[in-house]
C-alpha atoms as a PDB file:
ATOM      1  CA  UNK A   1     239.561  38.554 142.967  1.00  0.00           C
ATOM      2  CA  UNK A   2     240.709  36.861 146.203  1.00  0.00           C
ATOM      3  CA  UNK A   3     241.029  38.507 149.479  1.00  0.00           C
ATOM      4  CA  UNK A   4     244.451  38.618 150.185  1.00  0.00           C
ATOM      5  CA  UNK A   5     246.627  40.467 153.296  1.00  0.00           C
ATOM      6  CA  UNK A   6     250.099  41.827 152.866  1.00  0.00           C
ATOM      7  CA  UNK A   7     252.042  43.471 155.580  1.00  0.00           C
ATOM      8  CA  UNK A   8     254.342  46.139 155.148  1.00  0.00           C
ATOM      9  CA  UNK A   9     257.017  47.422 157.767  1.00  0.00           C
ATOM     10  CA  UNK A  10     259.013  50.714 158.628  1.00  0.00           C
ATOM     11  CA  UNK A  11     261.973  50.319 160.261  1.00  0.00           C
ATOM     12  CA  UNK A  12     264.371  53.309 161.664  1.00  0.00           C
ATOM     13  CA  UNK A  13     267.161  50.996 159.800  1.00  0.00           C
ATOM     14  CA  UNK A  14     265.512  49.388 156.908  1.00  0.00           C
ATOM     15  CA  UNK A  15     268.704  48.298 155.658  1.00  0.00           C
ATOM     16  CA  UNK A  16     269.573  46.399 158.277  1.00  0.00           C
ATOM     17  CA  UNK A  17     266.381  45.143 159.164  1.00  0.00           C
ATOM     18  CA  UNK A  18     266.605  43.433 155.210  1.00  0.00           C
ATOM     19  CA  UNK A  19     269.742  42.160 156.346  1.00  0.00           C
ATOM     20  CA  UNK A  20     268.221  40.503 159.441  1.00  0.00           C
ATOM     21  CA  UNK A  21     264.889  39.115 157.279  1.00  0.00           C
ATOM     22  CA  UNK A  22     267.533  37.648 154.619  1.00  0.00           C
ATOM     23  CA  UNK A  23     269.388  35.757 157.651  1.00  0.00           C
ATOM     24  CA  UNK A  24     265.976  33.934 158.489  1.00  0.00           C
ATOM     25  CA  UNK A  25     265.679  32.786 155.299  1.00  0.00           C
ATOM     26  CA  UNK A  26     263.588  36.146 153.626  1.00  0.00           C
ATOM     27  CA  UNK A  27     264.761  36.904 150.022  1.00  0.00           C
ATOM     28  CA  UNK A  28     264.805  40.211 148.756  1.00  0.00           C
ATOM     29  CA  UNK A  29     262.823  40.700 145.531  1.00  0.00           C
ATOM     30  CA  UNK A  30     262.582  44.426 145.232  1.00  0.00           C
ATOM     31  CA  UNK A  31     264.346  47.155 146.450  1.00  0.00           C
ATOM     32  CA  UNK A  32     264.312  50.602 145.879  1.00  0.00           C
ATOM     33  CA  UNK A  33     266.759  53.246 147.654  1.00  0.00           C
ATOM     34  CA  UNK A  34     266.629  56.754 148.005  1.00  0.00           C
ATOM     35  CA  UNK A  35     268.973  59.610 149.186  1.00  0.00           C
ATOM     36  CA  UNK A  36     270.836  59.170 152.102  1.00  0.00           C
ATOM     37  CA  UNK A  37     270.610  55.223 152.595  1.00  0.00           C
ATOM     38  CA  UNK A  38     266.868  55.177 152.904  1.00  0.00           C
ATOM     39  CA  UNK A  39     264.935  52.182 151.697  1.00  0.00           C
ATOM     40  CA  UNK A  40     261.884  54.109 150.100  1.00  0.00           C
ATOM     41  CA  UNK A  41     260.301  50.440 149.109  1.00  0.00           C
ATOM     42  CA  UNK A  42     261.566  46.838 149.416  1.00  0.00           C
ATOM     43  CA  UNK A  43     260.118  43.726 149.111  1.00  0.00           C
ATOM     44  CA  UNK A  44     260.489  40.493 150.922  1.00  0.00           C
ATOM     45  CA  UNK A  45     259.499  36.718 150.581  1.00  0.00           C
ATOM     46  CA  UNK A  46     259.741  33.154 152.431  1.00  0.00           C
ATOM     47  CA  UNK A  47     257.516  31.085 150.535  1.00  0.00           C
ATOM     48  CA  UNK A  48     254.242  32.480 150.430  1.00  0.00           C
ATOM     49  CA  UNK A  49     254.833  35.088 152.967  1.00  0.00           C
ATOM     50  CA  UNK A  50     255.465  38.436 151.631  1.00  0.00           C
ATOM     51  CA  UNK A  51     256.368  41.920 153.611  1.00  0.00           C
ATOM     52  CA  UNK A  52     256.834  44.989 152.488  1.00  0.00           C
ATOM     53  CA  UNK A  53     259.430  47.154 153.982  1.00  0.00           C
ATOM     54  CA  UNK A  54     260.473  51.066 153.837  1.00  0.00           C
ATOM     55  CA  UNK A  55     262.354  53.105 156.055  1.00  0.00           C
ATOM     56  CA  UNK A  56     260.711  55.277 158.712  1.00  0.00           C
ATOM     57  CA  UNK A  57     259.100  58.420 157.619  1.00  0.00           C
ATOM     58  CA  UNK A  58     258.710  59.491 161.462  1.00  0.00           C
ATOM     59  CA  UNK A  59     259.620  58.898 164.693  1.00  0.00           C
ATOM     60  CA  UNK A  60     258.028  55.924 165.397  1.00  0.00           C
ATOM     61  CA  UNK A  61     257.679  53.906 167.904  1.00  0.00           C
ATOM     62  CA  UNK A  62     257.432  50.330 168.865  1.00  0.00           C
ATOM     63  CA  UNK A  63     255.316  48.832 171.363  1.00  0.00           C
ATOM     64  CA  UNK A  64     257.555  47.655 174.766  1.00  0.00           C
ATOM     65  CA  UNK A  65     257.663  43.843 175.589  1.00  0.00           C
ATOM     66  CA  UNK A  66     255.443  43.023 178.583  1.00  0.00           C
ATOM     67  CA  UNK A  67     255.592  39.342 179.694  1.00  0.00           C
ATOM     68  CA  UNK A  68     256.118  37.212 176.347  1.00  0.00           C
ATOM     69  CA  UNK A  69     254.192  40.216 173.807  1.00  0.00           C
ATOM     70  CA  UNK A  70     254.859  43.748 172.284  1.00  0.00           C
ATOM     71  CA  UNK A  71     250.445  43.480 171.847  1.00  0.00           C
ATOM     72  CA  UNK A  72     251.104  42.784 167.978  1.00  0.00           C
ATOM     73  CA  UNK A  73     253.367  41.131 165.517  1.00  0.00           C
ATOM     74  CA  UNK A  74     254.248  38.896 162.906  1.00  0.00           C
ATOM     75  CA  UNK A  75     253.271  34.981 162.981  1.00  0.00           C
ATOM     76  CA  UNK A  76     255.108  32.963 159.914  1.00  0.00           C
ATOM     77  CA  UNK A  77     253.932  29.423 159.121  1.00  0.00           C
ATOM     78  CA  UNK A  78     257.257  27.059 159.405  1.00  0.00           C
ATOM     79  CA  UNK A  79     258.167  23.833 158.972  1.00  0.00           C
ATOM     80  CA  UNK A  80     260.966  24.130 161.137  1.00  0.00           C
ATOM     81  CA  UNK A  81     260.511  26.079 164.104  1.00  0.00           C
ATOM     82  CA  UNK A  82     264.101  25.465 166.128  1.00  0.00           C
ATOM     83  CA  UNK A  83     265.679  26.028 163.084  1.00  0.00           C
ATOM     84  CA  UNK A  84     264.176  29.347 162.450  1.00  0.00           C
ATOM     85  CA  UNK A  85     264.763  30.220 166.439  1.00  0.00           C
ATOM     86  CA  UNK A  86     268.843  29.707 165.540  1.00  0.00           C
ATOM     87  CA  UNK A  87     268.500  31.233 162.906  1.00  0.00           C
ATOM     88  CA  UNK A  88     266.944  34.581 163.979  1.00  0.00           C
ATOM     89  CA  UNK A  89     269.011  34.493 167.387  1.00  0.00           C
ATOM     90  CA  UNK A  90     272.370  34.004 165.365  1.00  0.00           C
ATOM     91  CA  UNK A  91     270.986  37.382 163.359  1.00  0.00           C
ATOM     92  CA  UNK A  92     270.829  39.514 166.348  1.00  0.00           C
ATOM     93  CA  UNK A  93     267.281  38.767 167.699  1.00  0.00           C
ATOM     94  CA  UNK A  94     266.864  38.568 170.961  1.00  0.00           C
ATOM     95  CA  UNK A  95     264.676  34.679 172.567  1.00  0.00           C
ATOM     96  CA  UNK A  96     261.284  35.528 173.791  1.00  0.00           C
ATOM     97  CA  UNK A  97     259.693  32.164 173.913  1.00  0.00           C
ATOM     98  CA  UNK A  98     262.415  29.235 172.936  1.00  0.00           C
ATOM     99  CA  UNK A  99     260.924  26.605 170.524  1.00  0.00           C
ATOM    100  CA  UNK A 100     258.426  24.627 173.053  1.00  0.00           C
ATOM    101  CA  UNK A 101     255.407  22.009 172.427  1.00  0.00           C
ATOM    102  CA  UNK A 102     252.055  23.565 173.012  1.00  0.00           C
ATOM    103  CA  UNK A 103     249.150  22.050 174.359  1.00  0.00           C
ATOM    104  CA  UNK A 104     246.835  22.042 171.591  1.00  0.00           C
ATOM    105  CA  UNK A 105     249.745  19.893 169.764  1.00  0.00           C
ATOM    106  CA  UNK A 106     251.974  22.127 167.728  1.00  0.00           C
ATOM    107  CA  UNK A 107     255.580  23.679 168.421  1.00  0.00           C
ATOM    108  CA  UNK A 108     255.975  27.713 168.273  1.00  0.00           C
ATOM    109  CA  UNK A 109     258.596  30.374 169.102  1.00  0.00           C
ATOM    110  CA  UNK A 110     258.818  34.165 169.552  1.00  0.00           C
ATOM    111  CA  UNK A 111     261.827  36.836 169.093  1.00  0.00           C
ATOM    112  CA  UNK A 112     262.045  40.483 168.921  1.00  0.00           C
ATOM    113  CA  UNK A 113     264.175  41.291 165.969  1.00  0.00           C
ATOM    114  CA  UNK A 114     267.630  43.859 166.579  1.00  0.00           C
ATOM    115  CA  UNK A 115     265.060  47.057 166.322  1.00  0.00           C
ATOM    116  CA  UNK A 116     262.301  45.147 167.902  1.00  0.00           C
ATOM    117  CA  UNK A 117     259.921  43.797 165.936  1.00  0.00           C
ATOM    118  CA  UNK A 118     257.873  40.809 167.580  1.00  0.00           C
ATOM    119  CA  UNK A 119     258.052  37.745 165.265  1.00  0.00           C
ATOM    120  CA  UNK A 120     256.488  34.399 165.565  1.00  0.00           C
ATOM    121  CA  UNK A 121     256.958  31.433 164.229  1.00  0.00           C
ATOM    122  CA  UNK A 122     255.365  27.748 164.358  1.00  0.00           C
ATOM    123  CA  UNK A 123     253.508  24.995 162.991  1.00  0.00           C
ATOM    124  CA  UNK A 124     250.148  25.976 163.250  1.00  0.00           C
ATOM    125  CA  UNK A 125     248.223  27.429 160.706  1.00  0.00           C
ATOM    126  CA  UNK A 126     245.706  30.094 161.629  1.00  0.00           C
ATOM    127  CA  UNK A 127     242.538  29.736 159.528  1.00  0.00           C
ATOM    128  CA  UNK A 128     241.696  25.785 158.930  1.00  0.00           C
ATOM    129  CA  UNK A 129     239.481  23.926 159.733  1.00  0.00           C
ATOM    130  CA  UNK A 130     240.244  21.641 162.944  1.00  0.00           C
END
């Protein structure tokens, strides 16, 4: 069997969070609900990326933006990065880095989603080969 990661997400509002992820583009493929509005196990995908996503079963917390970085968060491989910048801004996420060149030759962005989540997204893809 391959090696494979999946990430999986609480969020204090799942529900909206799902909301947000299927205004990027995200579809929802499973969803279960529990009492009182809580999202007890949903699943989301954009092509080959898949996240799973609950609501929060404490009080988390999320790491503070410093600079241009909570420390951690999610990178998605896009063909399209200014499109998935307008997309997530016109969701409720809030510009970190605006679409931009880098100098080792590919284009990349960077939001905090409405509950502030760090997301990525660009044209490079981590793992190959140079």
């Amino acid at each position: 069997m391959d090696t494979r990661l999946f990430v999986y997400l609480s969020y204090a509002d799942a529900s909206a969070a799902l909301d947000w992820m299927q205004r990027v583009g995200f579809d929802v493929v499973r969803r279960q609900d529990g009492d009182g509005g809580q999202v007890l196990h949903a699943e989301v995908r954009m092509g080959e990326a898949v996240l799973m996503v609950a609501s929060n079963d404490a009080d988390y917390q999320r790491p503070a933006l410093i600079g241009r970085s909570t420390g951690q968060g999610l990178y998605l491989l896009v063909e399209d990065v200014d499109e998935f910048h307008r997309k997530a801004l016109a969701a409720g996420a809030t510009a970190v880095i605006d679409p931009e060149n880098t100098e080792w030759g590919t284009r990349r962005t960077r939001v905090l989603d409405p509950q502030g989540q760090e997301w990525s997204a660009g044209t490079y893809e981590p793992g190959v080969m140079w």
